[in-house]
N, C-alpha and C. Protein backbone atom coordinates (compact mmCIF):
# COMPACT_ATOMS: atom_id res chain seq x y z
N UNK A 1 -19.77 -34.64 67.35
CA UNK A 1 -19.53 -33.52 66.47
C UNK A 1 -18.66 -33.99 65.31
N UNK A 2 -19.13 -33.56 64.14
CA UNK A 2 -18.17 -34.04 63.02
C UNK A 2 -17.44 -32.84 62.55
N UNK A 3 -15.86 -33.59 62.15
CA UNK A 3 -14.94 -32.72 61.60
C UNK A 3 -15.63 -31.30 61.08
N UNK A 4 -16.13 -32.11 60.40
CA UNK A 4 -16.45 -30.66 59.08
C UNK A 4 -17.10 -29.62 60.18
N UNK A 5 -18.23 -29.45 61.50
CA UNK A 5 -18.59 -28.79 62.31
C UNK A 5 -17.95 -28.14 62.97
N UNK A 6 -16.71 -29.13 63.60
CA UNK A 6 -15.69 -28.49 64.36
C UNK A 6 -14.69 -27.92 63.59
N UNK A 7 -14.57 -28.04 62.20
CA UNK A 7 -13.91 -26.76 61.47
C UNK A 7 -14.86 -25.55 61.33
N UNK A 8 -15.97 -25.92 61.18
CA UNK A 8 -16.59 -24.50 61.00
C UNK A 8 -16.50 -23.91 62.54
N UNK A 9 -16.70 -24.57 63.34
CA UNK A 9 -16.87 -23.47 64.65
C UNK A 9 -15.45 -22.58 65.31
N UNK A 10 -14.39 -23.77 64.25
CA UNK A 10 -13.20 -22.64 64.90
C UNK A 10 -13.13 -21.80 63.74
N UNK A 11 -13.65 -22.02 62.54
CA UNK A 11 -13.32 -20.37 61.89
C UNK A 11 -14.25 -19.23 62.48
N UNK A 12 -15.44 -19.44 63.03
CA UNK A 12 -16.01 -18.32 63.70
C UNK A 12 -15.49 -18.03 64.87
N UNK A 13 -14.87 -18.57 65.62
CA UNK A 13 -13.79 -18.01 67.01
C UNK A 13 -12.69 -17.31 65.95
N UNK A 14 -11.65 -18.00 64.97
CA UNK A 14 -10.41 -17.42 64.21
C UNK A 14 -10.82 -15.93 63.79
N UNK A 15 -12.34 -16.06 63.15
CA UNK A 15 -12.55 -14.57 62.51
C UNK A 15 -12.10 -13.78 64.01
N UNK A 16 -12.84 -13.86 65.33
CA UNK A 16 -12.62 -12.63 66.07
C UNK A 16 -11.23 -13.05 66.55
N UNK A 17 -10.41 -14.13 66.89
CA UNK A 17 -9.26 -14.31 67.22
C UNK A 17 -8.45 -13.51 66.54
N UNK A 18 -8.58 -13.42 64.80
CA UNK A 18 -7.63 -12.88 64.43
C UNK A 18 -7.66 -11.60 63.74
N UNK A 19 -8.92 -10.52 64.07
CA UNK A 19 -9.26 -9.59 64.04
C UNK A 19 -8.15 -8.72 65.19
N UNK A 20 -8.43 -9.69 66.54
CA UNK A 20 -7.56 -9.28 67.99
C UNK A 20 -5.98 -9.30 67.13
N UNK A 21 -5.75 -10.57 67.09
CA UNK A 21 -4.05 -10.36 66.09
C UNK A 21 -3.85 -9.23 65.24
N UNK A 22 -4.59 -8.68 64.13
CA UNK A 22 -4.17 -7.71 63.56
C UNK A 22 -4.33 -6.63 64.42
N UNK A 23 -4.75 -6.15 65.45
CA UNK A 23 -5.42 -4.87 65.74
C UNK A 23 -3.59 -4.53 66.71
N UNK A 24 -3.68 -6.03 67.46
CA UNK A 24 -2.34 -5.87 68.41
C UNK A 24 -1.41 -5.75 67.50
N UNK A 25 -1.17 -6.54 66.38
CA UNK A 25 0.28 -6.04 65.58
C UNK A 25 0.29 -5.04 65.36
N UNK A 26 -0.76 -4.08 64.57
CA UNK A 26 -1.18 -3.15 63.78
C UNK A 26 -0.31 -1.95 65.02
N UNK A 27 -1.11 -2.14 66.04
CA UNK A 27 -1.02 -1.03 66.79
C UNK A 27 0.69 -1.41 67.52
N UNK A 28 1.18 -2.44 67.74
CA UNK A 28 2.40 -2.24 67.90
C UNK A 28 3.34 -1.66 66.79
N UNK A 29 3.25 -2.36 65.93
CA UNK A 29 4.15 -1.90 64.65
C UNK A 29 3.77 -0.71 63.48
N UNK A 30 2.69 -0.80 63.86
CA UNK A 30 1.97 0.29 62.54
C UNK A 30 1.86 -0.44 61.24
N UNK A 31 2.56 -1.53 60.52
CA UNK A 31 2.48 -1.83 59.25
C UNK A 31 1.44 -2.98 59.26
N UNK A 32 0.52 -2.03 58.35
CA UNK A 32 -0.78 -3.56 57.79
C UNK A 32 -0.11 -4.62 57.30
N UNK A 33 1.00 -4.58 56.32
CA UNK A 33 0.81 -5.80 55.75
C UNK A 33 1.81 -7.09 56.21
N UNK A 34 2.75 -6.90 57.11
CA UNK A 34 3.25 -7.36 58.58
C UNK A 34 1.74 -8.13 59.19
N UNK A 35 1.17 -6.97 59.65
CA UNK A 35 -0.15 -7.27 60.90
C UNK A 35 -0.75 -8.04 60.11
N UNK A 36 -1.55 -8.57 58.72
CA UNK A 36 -1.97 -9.00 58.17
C UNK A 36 -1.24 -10.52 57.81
N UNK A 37 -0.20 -10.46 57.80
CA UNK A 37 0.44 -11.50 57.55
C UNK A 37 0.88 -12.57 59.27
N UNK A 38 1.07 -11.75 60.00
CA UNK A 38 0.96 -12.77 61.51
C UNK A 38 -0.62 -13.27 61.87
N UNK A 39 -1.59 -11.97 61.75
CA UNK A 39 -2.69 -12.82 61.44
C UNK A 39 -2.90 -14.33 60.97
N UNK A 40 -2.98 -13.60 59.79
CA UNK A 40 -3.03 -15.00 58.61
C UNK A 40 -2.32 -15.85 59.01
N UNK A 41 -1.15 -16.34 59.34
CA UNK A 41 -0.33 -17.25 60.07
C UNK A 41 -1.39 -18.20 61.29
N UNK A 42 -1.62 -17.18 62.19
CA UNK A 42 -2.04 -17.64 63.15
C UNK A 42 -3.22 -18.05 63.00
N UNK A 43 -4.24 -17.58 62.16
CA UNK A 43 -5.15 -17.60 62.08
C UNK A 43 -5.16 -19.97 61.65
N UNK A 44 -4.34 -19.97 60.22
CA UNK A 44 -4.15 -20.83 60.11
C UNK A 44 -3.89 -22.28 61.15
N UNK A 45 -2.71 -21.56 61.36
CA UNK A 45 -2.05 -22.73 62.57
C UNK A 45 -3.39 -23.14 63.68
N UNK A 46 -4.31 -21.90 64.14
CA UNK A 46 -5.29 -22.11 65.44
C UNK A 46 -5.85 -23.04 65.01
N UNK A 47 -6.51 -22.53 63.42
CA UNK A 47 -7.87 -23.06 63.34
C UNK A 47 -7.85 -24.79 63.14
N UNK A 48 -7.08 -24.94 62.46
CA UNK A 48 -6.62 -26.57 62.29
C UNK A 48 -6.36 -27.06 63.68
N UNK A 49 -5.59 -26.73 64.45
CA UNK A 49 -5.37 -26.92 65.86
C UNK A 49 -6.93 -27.37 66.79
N UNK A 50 -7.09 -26.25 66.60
CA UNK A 50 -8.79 -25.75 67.17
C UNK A 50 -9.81 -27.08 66.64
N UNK A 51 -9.74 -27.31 65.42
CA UNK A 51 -11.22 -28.13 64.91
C UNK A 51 -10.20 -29.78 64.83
N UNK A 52 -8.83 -30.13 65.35
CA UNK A 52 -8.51 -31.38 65.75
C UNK A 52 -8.98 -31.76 67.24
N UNK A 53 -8.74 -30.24 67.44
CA UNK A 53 -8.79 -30.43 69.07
C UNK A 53 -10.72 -30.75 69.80
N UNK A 54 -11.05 -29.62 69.12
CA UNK A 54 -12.60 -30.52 69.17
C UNK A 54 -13.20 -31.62 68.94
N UNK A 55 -12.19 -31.96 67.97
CA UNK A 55 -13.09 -33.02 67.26
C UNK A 55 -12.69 -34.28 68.41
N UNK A 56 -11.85 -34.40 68.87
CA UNK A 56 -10.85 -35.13 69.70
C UNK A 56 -11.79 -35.05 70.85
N UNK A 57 -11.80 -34.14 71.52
CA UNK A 57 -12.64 -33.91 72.80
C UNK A 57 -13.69 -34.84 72.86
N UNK A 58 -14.51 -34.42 71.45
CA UNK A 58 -16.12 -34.85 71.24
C UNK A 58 -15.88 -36.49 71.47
N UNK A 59 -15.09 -36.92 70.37
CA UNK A 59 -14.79 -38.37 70.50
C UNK A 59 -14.35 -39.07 71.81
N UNK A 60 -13.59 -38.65 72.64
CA UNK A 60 -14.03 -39.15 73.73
C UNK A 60 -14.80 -38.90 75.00
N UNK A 61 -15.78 -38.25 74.21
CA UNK A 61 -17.19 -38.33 75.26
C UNK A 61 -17.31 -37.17 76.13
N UNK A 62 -15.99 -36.34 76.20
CA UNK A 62 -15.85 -35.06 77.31
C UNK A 62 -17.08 -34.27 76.94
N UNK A 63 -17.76 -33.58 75.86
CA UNK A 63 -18.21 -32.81 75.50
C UNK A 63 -18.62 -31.18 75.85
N UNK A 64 -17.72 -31.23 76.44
CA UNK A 64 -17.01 -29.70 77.10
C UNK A 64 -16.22 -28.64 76.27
């Protein structure tokens, strides 16, 4: 799997990952633009996380 794949496949997990983040801030705190902003945070931090971490996997052969 190449980088560029395993970035795209964690922004399609991040979209619903961080749909779940805003909905839980939202509804704890009430303020969108708070909930919008831990999102976005997280969203960030996963997805880079997410498409090293695949890419890593793939390379040594796990493919799980």
């Amino acid at each position: 799997m190449t980088l560029k794949r395993a970035f795209l496949h964690a922004l399609e997990w991040r979209l619903i990952a961080s749909t779940i983040d805003f909905v839980v801030v939202y509804t704890m705190t009430g303020k969108i633009v708070f909930s919008l902003g831990i999102a976005g945070v997280s969203n960030a931090i996963r997805t880079i996380v997410h498409a090293f971490w695949v890419k890593c996997r793939a390379t040594k052969g796990d493919g799980s």
